[in-house]
C-alpha atoms as a PDB file:
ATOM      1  CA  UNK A   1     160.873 315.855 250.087  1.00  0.00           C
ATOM      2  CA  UNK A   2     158.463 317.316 252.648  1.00  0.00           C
ATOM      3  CA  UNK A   3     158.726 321.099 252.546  1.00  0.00           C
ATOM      4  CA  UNK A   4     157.121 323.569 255.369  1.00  0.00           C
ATOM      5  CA  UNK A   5     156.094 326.904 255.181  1.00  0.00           C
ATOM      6  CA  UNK A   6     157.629 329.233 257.533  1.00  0.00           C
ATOM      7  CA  UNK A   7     158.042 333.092 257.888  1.00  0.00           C
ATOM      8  CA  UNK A   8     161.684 334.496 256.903  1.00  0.00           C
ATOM      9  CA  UNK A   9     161.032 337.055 259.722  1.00  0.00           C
ATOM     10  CA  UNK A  10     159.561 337.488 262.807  1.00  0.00           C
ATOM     11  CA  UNK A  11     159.255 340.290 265.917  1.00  0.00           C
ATOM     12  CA  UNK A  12     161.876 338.869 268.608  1.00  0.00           C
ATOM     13  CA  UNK A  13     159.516 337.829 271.061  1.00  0.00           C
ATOM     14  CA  UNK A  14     157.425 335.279 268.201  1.00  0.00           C
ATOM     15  CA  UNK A  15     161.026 333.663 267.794  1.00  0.00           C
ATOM     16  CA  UNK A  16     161.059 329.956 269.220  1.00  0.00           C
ATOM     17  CA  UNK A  17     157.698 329.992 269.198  1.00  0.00           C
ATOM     18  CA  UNK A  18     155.742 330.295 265.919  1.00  0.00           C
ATOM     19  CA  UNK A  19     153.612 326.919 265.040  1.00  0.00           C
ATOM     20  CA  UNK A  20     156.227 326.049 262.724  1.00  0.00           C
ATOM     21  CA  UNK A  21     158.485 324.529 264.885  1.00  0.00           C
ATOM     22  CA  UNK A  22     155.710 322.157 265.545  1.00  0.00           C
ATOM     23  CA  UNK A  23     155.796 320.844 262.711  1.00  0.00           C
ATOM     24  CA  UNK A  24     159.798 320.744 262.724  1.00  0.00           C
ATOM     25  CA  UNK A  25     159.632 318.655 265.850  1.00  0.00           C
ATOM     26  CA  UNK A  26     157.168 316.243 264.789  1.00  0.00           C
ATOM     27  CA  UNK A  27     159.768 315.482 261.903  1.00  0.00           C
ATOM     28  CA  UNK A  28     162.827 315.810 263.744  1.00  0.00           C
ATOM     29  CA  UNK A  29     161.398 313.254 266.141  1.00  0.00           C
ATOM     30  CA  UNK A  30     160.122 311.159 263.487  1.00  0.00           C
ATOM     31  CA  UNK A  31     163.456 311.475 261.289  1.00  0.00           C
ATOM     32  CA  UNK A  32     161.807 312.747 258.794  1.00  0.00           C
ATOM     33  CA  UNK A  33     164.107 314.933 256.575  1.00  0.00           C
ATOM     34  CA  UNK A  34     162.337 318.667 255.037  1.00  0.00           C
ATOM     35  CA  UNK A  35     163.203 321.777 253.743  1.00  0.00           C
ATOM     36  CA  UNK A  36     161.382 325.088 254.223  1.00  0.00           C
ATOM     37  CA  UNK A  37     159.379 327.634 252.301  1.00  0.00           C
ATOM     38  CA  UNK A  38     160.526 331.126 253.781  1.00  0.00           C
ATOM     39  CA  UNK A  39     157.574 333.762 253.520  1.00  0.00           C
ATOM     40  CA  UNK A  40     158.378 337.149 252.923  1.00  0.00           C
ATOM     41  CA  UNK A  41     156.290 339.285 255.133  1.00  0.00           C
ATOM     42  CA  UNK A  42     152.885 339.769 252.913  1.00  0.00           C
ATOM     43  CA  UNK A  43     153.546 336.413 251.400  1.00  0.00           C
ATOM     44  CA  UNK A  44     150.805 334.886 253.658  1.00  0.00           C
ATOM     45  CA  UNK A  45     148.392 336.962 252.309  1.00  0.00           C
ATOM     46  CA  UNK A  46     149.315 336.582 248.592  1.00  0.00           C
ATOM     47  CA  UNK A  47     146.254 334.168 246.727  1.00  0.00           C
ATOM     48  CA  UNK A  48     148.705 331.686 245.447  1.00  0.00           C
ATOM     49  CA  UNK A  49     149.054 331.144 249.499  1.00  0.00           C
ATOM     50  CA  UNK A  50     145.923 332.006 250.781  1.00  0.00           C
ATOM     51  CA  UNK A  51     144.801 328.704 248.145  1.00  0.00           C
ATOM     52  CA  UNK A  52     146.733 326.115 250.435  1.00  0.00           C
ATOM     53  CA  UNK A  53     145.977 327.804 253.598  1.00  0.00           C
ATOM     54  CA  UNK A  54     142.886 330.058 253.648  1.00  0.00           C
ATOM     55  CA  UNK A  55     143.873 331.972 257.033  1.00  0.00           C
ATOM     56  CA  UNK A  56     147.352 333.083 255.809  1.00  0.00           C
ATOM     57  CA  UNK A  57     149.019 331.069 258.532  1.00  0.00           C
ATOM     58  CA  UNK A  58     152.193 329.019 259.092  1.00  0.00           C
ATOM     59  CA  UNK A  59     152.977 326.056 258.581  1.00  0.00           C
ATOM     60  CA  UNK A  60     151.559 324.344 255.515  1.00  0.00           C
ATOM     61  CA  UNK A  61     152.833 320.580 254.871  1.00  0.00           C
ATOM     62  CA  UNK A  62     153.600 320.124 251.471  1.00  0.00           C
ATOM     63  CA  UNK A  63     154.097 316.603 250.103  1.00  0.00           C
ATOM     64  CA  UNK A  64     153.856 315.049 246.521  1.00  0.00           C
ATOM     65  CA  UNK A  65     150.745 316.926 245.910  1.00  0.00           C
ATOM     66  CA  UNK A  66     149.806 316.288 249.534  1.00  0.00           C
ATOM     67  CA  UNK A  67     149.179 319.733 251.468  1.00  0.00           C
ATOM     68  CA  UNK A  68     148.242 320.576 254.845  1.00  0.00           C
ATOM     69  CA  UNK A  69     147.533 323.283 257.429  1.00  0.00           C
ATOM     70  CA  UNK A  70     146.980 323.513 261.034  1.00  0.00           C
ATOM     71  CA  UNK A  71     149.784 322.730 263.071  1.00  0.00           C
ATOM     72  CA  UNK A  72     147.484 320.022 264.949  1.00  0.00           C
ATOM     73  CA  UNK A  73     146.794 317.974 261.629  1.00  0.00           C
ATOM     74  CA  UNK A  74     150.371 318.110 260.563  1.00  0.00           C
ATOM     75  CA  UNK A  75     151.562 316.818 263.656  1.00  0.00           C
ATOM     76  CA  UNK A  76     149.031 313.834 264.010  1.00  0.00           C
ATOM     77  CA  UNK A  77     150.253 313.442 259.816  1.00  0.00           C
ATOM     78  CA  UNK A  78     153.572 313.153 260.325  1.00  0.00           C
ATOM     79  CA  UNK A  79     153.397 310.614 263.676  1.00  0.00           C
ATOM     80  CA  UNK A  80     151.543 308.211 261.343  1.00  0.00           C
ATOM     81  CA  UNK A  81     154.930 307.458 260.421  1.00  0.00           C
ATOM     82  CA  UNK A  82     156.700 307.355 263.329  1.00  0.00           C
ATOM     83  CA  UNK A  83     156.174 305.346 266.547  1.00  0.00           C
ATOM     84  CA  UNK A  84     157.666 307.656 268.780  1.00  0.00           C
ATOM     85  CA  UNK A  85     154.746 309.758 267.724  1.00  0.00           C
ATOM     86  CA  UNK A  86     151.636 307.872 267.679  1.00  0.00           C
ATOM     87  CA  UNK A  87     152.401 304.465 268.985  1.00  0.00           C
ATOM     88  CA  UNK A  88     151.049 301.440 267.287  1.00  0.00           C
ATOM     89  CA  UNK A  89     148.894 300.486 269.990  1.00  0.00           C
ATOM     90  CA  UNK A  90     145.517 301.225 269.194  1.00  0.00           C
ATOM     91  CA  UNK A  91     144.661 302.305 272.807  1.00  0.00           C
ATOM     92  CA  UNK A  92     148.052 304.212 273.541  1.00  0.00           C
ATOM     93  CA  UNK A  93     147.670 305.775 269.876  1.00  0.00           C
ATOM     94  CA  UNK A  94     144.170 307.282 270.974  1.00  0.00           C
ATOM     95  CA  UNK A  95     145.531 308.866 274.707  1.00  0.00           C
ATOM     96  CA  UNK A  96     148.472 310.560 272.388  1.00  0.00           C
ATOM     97  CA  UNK A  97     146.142 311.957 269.852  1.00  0.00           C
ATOM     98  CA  UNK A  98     143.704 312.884 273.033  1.00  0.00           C
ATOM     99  CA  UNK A  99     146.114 315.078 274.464  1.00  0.00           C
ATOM    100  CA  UNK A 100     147.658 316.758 271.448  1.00  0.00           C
ATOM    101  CA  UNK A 101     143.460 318.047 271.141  1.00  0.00           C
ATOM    102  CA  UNK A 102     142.846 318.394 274.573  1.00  0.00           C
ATOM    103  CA  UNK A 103     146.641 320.828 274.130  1.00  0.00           C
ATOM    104  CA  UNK A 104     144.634 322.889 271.640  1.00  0.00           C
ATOM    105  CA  UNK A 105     141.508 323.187 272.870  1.00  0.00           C
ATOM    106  CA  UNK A 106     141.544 323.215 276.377  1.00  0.00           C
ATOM    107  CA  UNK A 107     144.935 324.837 277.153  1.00  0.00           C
ATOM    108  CA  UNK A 108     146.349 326.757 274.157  1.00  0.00           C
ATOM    109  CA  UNK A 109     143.203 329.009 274.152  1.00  0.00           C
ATOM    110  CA  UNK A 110     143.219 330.203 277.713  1.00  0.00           C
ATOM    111  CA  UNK A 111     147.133 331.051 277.309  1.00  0.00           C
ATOM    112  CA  UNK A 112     146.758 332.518 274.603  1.00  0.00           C
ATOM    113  CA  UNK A 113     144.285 335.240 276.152  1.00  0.00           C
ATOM    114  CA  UNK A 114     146.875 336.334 278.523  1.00  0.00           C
ATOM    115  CA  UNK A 115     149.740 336.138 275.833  1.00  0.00           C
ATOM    116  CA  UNK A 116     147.786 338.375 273.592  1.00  0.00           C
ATOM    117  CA  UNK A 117     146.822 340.977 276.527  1.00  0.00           C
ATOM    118  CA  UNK A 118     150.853 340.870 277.405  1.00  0.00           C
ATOM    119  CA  UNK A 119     151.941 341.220 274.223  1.00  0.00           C
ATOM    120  CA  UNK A 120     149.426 343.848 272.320  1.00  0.00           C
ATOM    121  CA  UNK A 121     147.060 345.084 274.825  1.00  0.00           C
ATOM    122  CA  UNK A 122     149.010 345.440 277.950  1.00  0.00           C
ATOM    123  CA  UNK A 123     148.781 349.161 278.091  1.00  0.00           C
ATOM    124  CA  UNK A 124     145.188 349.412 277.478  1.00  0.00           C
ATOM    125  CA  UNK A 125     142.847 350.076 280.354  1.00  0.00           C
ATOM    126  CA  UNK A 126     140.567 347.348 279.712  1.00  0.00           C
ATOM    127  CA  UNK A 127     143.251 344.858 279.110  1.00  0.00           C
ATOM    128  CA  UNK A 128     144.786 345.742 282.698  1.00  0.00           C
ATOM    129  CA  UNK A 129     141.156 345.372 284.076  1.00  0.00           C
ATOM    130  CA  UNK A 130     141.013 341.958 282.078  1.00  0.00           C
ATOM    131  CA  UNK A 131     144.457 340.364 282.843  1.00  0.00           C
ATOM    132  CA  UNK A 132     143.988 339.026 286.519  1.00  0.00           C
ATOM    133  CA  UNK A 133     140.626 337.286 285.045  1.00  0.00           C
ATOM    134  CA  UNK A 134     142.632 335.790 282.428  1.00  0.00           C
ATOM    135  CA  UNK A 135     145.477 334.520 284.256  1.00  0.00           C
ATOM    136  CA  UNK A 136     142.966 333.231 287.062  1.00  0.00           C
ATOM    137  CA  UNK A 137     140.974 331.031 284.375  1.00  0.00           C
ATOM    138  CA  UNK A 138     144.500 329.815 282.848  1.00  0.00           C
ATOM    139  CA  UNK A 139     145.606 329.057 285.908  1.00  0.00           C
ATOM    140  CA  UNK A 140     142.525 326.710 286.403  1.00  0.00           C
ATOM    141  CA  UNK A 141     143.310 324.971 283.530  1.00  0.00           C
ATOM    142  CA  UNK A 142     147.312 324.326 284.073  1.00  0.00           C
ATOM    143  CA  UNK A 143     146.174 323.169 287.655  1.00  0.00           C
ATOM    144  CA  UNK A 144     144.208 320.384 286.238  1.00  0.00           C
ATOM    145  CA  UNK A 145     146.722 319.684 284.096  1.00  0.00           C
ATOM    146  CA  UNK A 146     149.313 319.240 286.725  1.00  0.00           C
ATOM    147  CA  UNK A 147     147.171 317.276 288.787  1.00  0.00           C
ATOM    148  CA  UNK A 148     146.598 315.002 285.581  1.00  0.00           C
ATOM    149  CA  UNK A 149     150.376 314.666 284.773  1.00  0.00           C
ATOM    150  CA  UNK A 150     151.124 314.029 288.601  1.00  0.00           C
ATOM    151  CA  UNK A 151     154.117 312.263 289.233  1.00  0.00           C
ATOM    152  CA  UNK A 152     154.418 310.743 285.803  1.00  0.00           C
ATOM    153  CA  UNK A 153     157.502 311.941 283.134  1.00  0.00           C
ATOM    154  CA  UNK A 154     154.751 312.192 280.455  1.00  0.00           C
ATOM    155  CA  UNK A 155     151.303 312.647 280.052  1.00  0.00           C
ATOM    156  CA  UNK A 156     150.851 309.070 279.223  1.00  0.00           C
ATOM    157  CA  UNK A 157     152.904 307.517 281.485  1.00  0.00           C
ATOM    158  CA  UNK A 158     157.128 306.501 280.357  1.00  0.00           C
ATOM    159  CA  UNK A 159     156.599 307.591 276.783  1.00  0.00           C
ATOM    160  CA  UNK A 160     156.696 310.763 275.209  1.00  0.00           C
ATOM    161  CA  UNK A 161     154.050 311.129 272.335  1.00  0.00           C
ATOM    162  CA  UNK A 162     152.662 313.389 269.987  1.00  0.00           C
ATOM    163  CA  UNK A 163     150.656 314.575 272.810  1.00  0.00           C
ATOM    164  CA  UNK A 164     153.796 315.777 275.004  1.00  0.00           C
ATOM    165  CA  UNK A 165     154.519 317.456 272.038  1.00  0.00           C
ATOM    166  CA  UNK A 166     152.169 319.515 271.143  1.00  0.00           C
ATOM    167  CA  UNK A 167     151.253 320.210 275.231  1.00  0.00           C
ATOM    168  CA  UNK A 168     154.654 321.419 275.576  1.00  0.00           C
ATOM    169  CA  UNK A 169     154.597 323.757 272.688  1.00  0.00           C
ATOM    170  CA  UNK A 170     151.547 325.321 274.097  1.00  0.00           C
ATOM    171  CA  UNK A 171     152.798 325.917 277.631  1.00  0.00           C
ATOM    172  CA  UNK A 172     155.719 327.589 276.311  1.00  0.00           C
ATOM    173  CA  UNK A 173     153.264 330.119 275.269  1.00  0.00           C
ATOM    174  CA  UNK A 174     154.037 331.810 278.047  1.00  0.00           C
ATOM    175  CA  UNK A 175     157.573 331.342 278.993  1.00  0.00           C
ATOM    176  CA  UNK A 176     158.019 334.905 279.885  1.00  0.00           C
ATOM    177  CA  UNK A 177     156.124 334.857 283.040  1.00  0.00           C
ATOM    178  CA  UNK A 178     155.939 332.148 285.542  1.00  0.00           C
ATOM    179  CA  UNK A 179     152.672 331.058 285.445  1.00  0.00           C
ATOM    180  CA  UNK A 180     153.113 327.895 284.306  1.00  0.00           C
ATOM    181  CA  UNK A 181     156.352 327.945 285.296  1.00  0.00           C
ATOM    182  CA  UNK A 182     155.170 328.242 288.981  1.00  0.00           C
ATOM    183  CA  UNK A 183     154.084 324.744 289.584  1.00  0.00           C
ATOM    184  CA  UNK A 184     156.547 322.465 289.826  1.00  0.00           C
ATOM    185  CA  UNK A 185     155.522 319.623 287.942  1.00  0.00           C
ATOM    186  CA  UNK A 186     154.768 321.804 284.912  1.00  0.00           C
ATOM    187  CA  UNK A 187     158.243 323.507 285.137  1.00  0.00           C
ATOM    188  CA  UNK A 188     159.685 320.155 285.324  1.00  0.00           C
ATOM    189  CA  UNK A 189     157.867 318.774 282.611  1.00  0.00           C
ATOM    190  CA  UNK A 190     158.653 321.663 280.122  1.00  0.00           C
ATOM    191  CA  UNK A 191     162.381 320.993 280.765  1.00  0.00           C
ATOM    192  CA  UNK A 192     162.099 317.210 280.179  1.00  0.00           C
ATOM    193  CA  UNK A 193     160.581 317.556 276.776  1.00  0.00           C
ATOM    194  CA  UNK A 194     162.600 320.697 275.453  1.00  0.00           C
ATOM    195  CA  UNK A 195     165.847 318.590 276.571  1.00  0.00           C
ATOM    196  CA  UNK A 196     164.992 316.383 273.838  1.00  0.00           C
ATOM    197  CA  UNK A 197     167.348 315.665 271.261  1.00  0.00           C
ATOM    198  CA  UNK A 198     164.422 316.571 267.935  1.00  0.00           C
ATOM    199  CA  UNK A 199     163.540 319.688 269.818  1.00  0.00           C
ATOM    200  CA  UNK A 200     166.722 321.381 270.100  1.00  0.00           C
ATOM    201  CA  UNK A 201     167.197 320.450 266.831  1.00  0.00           C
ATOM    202  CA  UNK A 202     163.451 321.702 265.523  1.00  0.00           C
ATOM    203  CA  UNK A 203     164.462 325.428 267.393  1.00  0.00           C
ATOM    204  CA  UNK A 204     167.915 325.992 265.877  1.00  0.00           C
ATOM    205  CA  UNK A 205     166.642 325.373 262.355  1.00  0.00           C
ATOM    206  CA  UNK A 206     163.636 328.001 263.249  1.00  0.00           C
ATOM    207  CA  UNK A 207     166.112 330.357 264.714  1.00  0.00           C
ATOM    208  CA  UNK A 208     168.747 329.906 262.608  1.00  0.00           C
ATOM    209  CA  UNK A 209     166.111 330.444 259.486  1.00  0.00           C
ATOM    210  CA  UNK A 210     165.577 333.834 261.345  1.00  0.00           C
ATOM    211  CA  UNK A 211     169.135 334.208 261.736  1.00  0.00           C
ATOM    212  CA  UNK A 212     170.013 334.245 257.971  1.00  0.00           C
ATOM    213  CA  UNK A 213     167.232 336.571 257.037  1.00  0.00           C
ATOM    214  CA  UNK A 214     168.521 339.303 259.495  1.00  0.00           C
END
């Protein structure tokens, strides 16, 4: 049985959106069944934990002796088995695992700046000073993005991938403002994906985890 590591409890506004449900999805999707290792707050930091993942971070993938972190990894792990994931065209299998990256490392950092000032900074003078910058630059980014997606469901064309999956995850990032929101093809796509079957699934198990803890 695959088990993932997960935090019993979390501030409200890191509900729905801690890495986590990444990996849930990816399995969901996959059909895939798990169970999950609830950390206690301090857990993460704990050296039995800190051995499998040395940032003190959720999730780890844990699988007959098998165990991963990074959300990214785990993801692109768990679509080996499933076709909806990765598909088995060699070609097609190297766009999806081209997006899930370009997800992380070309959009997921620039949101993140702005989430961060939003969430922890936003009364600080220099943060207010910083914010517009931020935005501006993560705008640049979701504007290529949207050009790139254009008028097509998914970033690859008709299928959903591991790619979609991941991309959507990070744009959601920032559900509490419009600025991804704002363009229309973004918004659009968002909805598309999170109407998915594996992801409602994937957030009621993380909420309802959170739930049960309360």
């Amino acid at each position: 049985m695959i088990t993932i590591s997960a935090f019993r409890w979390v501030p409200d506004f890191a509900q729905g959106q801690v890495r986590d449900l990444r990996a849930r999805w990816a399995l969901e999707e996959a059909g895939l069944p798990y169970r999950t290792r609830l950390l206690e707050q301090g857990d993460q930091d704990k050296p039995d934990y800190r051995a499998l993942q040395p940032f003190g971070q959720v999730p780890i993938l844990e699988e007959d002796g098998l165990v991963l972190f990074e959300s990214g990894a785990i993801v692109l792990h768990i679509g080996e088995r499933s076709e909806t994931l990765l598909p088995k065209d060699k070609v097609a299998r190297a766009r999806a695992t081209q997006w899930l990256i370009a997800a992380l490392n070309s959009i997921e950092p620039f949101l993140m700046n702005v989430a961060l000032i939003d969430i922890f900074y936003a009364n600080e003078e220099w943060a207010k000073l910083r914010r517009p910058g931020a935005v501006e630059f993560a705008q640049k980014r979701l504007s290529a993005l949207s050009r790139s997606l254009g008028d097509k469901p998914y970033l690859d064309g008709d299928r959903f991938t591991a790619g979609d999956l991941m991309m959507t995850t990070v744009l959601r990032i920032l559900k509490d403002t419009d600025i991804v929101t704002s363009d229309r093809r973004l918004a659009a796509y968002i909805e598309r994906c999170t109407a998915r079957p594996a992801f409602r699934r994937a957030f009621d198990a993380q909420i309802g985890d959170f739930r049960q803890a309360a």
